[in-house]
PDB file of N, CA and C in Angstrom:
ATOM      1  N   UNK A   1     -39.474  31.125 -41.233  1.00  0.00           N
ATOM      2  CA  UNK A   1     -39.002  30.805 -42.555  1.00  0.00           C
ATOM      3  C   UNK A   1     -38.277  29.465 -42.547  1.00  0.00           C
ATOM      4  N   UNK A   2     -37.246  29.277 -42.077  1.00  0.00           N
ATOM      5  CA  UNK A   2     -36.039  28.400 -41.714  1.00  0.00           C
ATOM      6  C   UNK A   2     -35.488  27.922 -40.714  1.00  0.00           C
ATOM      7  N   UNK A   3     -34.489  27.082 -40.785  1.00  0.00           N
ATOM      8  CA  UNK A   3     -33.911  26.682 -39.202  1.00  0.00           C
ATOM      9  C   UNK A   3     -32.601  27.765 -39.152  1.00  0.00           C
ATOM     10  N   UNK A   4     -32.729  29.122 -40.058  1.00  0.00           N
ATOM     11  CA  UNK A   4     -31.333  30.060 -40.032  1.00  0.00           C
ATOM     12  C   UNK A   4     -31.506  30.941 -40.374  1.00  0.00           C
ATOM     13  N   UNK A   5     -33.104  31.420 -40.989  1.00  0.00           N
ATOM     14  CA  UNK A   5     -33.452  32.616 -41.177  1.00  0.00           C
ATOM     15  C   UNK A   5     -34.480  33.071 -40.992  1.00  0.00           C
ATOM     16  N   UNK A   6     -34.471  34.286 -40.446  1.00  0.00           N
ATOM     17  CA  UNK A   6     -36.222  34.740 -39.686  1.00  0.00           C
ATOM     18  C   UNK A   6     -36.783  35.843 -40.879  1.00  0.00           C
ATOM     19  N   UNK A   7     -37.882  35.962 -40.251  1.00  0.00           N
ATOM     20  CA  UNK A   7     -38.669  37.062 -41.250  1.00  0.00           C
ATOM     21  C   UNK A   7     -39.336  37.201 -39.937  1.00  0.00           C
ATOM     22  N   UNK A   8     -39.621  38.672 -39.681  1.00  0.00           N
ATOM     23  CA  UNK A   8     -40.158  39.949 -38.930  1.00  0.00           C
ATOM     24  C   UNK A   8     -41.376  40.177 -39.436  1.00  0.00           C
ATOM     25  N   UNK A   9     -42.478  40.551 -38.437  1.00  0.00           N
ATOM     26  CA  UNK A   9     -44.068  41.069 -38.833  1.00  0.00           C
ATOM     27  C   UNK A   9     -43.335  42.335 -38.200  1.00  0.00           C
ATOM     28  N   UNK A  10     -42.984  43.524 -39.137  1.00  0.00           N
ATOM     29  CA  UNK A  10     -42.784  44.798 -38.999  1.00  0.00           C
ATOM     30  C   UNK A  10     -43.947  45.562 -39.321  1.00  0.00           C
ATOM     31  N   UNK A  11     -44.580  46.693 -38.720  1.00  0.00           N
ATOM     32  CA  UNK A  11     -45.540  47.729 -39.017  1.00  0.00           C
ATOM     33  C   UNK A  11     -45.319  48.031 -40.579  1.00  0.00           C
ATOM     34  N   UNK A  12     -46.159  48.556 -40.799  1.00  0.00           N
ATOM     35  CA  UNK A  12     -46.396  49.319 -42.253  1.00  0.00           C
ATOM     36  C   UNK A  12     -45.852  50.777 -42.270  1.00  0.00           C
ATOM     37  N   UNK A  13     -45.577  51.215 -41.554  1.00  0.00           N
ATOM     38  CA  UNK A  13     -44.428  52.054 -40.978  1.00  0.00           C
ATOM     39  C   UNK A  13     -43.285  51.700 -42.075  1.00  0.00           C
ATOM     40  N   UNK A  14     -43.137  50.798 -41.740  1.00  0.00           N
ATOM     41  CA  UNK A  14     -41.077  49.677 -42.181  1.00  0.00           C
ATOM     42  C   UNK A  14     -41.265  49.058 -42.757  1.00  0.00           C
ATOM     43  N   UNK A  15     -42.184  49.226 -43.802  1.00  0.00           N
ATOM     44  CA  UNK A  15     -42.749  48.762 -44.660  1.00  0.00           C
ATOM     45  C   UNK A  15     -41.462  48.359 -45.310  1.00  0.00           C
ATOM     46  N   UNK A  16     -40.705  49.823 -46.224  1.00  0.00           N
ATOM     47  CA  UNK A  16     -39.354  49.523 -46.815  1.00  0.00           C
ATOM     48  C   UNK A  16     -38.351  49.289 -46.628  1.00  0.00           C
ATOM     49  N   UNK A  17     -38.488  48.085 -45.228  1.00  0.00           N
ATOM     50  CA  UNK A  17     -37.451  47.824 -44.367  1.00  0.00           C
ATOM     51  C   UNK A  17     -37.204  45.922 -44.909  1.00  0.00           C
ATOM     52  N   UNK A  18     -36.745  45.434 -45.337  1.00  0.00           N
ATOM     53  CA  UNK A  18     -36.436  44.462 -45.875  1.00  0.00           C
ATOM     54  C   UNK A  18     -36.672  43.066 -44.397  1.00  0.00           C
ATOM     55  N   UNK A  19     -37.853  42.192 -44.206  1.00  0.00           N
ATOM     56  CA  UNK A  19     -38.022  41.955 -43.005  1.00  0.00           C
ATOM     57  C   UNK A  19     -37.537  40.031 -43.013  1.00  0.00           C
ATOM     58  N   UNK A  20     -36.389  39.851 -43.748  1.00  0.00           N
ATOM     59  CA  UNK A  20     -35.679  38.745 -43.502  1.00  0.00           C
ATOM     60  C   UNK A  20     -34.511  38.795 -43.193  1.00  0.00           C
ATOM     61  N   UNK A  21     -33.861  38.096 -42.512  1.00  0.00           N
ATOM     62  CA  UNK A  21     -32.364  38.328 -41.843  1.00  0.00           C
ATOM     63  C   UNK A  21     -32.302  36.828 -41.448  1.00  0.00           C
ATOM     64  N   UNK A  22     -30.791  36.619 -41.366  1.00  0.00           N
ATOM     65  CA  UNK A  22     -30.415  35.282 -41.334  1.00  0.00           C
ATOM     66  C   UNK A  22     -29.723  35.563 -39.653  1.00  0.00           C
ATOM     67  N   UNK A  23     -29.540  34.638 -39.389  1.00  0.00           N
ATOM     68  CA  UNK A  23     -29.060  34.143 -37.419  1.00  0.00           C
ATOM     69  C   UNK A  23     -27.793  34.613 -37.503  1.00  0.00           C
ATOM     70  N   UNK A  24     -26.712  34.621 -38.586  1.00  0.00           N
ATOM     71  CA  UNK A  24     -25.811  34.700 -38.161  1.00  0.00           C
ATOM     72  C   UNK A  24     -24.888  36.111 -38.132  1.00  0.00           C
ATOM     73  N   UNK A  25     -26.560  37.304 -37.709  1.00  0.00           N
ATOM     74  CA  UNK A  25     -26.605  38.900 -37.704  1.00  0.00           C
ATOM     75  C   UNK A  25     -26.970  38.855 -36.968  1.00  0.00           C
ATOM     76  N   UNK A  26     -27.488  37.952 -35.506  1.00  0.00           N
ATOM     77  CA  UNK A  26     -27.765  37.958 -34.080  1.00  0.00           C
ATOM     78  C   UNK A  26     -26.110  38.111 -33.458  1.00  0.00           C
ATOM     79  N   UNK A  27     -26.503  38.535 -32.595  1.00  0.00           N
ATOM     80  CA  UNK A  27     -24.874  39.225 -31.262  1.00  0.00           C
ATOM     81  C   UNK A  27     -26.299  39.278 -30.224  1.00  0.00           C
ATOM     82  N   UNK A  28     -25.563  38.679 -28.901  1.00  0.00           N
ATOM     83  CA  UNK A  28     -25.673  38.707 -27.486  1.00  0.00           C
ATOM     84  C   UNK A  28     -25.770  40.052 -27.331  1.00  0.00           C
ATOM     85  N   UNK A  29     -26.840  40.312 -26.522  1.00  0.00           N
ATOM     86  CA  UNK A  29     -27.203  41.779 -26.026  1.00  0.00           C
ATOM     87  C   UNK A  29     -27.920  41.915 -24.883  1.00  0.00           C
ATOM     88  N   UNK A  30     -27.023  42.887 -24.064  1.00  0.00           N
ATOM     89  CA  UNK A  30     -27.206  42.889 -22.539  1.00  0.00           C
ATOM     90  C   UNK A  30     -28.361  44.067 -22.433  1.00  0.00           C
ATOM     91  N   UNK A  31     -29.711  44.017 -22.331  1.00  0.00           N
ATOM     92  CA  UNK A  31     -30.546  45.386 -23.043  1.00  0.00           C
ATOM     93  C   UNK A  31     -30.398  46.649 -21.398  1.00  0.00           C
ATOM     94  N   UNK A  32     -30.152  47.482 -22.237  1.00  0.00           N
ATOM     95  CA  UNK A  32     -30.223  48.793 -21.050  1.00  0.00           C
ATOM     96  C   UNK A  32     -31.827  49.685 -21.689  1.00  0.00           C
ATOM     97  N   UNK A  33     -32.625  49.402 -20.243  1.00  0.00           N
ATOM     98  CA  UNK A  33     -34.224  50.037 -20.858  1.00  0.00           C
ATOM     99  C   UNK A  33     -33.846  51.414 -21.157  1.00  0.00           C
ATOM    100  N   UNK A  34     -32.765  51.767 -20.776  1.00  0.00           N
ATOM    101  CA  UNK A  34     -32.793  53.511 -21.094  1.00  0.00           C
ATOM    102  C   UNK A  34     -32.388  53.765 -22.513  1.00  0.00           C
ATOM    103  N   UNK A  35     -31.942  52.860 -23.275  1.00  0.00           N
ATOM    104  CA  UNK A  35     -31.321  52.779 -24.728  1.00  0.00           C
ATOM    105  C   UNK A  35     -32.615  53.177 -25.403  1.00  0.00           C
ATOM    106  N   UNK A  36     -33.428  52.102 -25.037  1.00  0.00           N
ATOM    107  CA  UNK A  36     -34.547  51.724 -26.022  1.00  0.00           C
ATOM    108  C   UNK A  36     -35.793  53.018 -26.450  1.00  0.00           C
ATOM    109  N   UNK A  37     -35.372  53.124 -27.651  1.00  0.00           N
ATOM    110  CA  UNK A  37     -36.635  54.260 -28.376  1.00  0.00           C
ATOM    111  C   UNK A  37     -37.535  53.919 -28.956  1.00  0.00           C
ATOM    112  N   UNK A  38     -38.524  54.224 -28.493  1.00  0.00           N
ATOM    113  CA  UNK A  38     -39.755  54.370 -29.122  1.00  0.00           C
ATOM    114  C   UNK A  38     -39.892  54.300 -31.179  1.00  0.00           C
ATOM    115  N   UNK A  39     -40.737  53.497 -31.851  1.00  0.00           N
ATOM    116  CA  UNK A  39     -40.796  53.690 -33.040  1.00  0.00           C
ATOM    117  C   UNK A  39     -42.076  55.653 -33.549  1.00  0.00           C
ATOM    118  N   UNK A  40     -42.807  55.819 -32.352  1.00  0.00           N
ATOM    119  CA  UNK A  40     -42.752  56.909 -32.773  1.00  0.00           C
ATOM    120  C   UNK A  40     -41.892  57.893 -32.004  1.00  0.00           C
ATOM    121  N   UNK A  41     -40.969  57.821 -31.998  1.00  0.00           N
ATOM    122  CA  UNK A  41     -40.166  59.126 -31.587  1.00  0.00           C
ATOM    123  C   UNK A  41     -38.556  58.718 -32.770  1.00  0.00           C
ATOM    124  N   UNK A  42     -38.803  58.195 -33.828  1.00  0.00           N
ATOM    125  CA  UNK A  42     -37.915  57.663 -34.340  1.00  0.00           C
ATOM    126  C   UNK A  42     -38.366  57.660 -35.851  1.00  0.00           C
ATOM    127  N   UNK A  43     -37.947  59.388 -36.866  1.00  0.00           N
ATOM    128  CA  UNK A  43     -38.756  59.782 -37.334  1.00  0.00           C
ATOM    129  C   UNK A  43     -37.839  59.114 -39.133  1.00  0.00           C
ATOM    130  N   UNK A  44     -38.106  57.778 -39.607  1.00  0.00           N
ATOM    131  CA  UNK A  44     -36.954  57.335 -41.087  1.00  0.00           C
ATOM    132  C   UNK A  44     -37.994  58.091 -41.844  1.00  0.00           C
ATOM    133  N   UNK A  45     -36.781  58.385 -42.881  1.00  0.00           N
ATOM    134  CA  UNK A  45     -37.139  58.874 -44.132  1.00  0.00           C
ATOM    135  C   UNK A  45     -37.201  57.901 -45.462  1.00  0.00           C
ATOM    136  N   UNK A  46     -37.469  58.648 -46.104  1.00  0.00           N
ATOM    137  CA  UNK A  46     -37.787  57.404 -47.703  1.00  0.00           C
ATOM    138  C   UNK A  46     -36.611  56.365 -48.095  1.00  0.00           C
ATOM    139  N   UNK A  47     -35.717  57.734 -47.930  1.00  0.00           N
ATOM    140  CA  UNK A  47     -34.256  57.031 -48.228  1.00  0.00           C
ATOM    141  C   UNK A  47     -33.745  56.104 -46.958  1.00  0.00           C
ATOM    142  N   UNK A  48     -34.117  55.689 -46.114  1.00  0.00           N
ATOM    143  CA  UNK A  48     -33.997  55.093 -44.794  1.00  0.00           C
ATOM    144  C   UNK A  48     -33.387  55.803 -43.930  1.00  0.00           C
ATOM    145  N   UNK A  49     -33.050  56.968 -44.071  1.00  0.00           N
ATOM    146  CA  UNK A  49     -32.149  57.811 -43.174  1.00  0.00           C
ATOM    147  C   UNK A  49     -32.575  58.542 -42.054  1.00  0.00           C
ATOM    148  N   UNK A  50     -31.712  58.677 -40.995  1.00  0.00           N
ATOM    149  CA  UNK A  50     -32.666  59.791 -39.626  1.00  0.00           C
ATOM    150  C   UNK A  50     -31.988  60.637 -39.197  1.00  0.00           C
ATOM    151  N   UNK A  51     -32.352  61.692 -38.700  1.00  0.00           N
ATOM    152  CA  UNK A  51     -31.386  62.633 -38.268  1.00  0.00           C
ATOM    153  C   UNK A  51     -31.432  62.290 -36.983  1.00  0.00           C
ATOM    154  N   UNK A  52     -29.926  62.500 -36.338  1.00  0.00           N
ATOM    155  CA  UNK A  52     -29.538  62.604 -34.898  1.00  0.00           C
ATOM    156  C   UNK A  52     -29.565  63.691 -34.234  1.00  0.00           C
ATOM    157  N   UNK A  53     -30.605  63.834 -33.234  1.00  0.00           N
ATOM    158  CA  UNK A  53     -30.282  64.959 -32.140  1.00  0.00           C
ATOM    159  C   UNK A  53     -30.057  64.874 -31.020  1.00  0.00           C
ATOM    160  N   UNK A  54     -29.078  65.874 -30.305  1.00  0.00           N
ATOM    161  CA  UNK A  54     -28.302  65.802 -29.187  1.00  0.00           C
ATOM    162  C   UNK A  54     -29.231  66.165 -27.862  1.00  0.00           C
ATOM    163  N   UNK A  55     -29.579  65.476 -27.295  1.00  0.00           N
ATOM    164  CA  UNK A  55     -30.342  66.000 -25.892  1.00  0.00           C
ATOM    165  C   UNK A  55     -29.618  66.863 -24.647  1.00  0.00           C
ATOM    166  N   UNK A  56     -28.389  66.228 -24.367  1.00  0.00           N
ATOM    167  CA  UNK A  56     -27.519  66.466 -23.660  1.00  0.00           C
ATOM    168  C   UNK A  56     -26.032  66.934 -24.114  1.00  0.00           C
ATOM    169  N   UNK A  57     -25.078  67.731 -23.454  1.00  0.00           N
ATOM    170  CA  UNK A  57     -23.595  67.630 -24.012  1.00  0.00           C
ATOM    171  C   UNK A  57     -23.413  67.160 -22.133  1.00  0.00           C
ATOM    172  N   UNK A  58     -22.775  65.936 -21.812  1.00  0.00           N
ATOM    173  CA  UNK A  58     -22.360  65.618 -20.295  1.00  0.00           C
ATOM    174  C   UNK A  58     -21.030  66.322 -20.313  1.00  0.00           C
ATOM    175  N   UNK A  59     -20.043  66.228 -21.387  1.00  0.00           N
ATOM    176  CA  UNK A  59     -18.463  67.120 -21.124  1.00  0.00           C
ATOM    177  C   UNK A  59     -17.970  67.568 -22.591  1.00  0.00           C
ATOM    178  N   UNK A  60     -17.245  68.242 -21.923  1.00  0.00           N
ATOM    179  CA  UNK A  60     -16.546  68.917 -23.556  1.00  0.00           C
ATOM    180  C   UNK A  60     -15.065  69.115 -23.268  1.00  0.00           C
ATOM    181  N   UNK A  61     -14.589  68.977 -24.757  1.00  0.00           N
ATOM    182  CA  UNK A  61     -12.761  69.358 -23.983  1.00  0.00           C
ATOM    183  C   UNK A  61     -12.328  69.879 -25.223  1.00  0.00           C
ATOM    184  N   UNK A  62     -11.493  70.332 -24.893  1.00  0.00           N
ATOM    185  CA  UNK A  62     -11.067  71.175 -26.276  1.00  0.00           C
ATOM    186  C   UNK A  62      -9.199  71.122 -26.556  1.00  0.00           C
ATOM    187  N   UNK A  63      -8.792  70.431 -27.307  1.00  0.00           N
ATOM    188  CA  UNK A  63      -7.343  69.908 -27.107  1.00  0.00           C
ATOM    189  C   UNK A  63      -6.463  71.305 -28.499  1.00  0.00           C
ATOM    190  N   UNK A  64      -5.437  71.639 -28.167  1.00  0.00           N
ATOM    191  CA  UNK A  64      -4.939  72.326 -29.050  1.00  0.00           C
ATOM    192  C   UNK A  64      -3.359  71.413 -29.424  1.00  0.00           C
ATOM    193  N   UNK A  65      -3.671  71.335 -30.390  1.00  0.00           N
ATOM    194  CA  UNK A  65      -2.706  70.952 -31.402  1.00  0.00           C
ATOM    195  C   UNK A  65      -0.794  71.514 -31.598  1.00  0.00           C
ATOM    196  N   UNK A  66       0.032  70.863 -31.174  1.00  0.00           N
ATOM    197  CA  UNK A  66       0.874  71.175 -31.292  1.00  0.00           C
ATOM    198  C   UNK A  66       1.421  71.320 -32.642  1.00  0.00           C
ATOM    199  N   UNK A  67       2.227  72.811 -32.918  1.00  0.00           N
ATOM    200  CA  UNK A  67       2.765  72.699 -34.611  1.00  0.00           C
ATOM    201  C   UNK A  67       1.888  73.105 -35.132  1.00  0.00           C
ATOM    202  N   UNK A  68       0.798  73.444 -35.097  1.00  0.00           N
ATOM    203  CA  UNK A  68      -0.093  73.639 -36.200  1.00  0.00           C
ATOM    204  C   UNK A  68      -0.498  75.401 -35.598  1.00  0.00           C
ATOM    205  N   UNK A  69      -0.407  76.393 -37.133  1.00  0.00           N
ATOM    206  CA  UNK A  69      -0.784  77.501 -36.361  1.00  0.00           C
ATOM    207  C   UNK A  69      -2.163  77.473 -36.939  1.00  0.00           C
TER     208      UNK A  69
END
């Protein structure tokens, strides 16, 4: 597009994904391959929204509240 704003060839998938963004919504990113998901395992809805599910619980703690019955 510009010398400050990109436009994305996104799938038809993301279609209703708005595919211009300006540079100064780039941040330095150190990539961890284990982060990275798949676009089909990454199920948006109309409204752009996704549900989160938990694969793992690694710890749990359970704190009780002083004063409070």
């Amino acid at each position: 597009m510009g010398k400050v704003a990109y436009e994305l060839d996104l799938p038809t998938k993301l279609a209703s994904v708005h595919p211009v963004f300006h540079v100064s919504m780039l941040k330095k990113c150190v990539g961890d391959p284990a982060s990275i998901v798949s676009l089909e395992d990454l199920e948006v809805k109309e409204n752009l929204s996704y549900e989160e599910v938990s694969i793992e619980i690694f710890d749990r703690q359970v704190k009780k509240l002083r004063g409070i019955i």
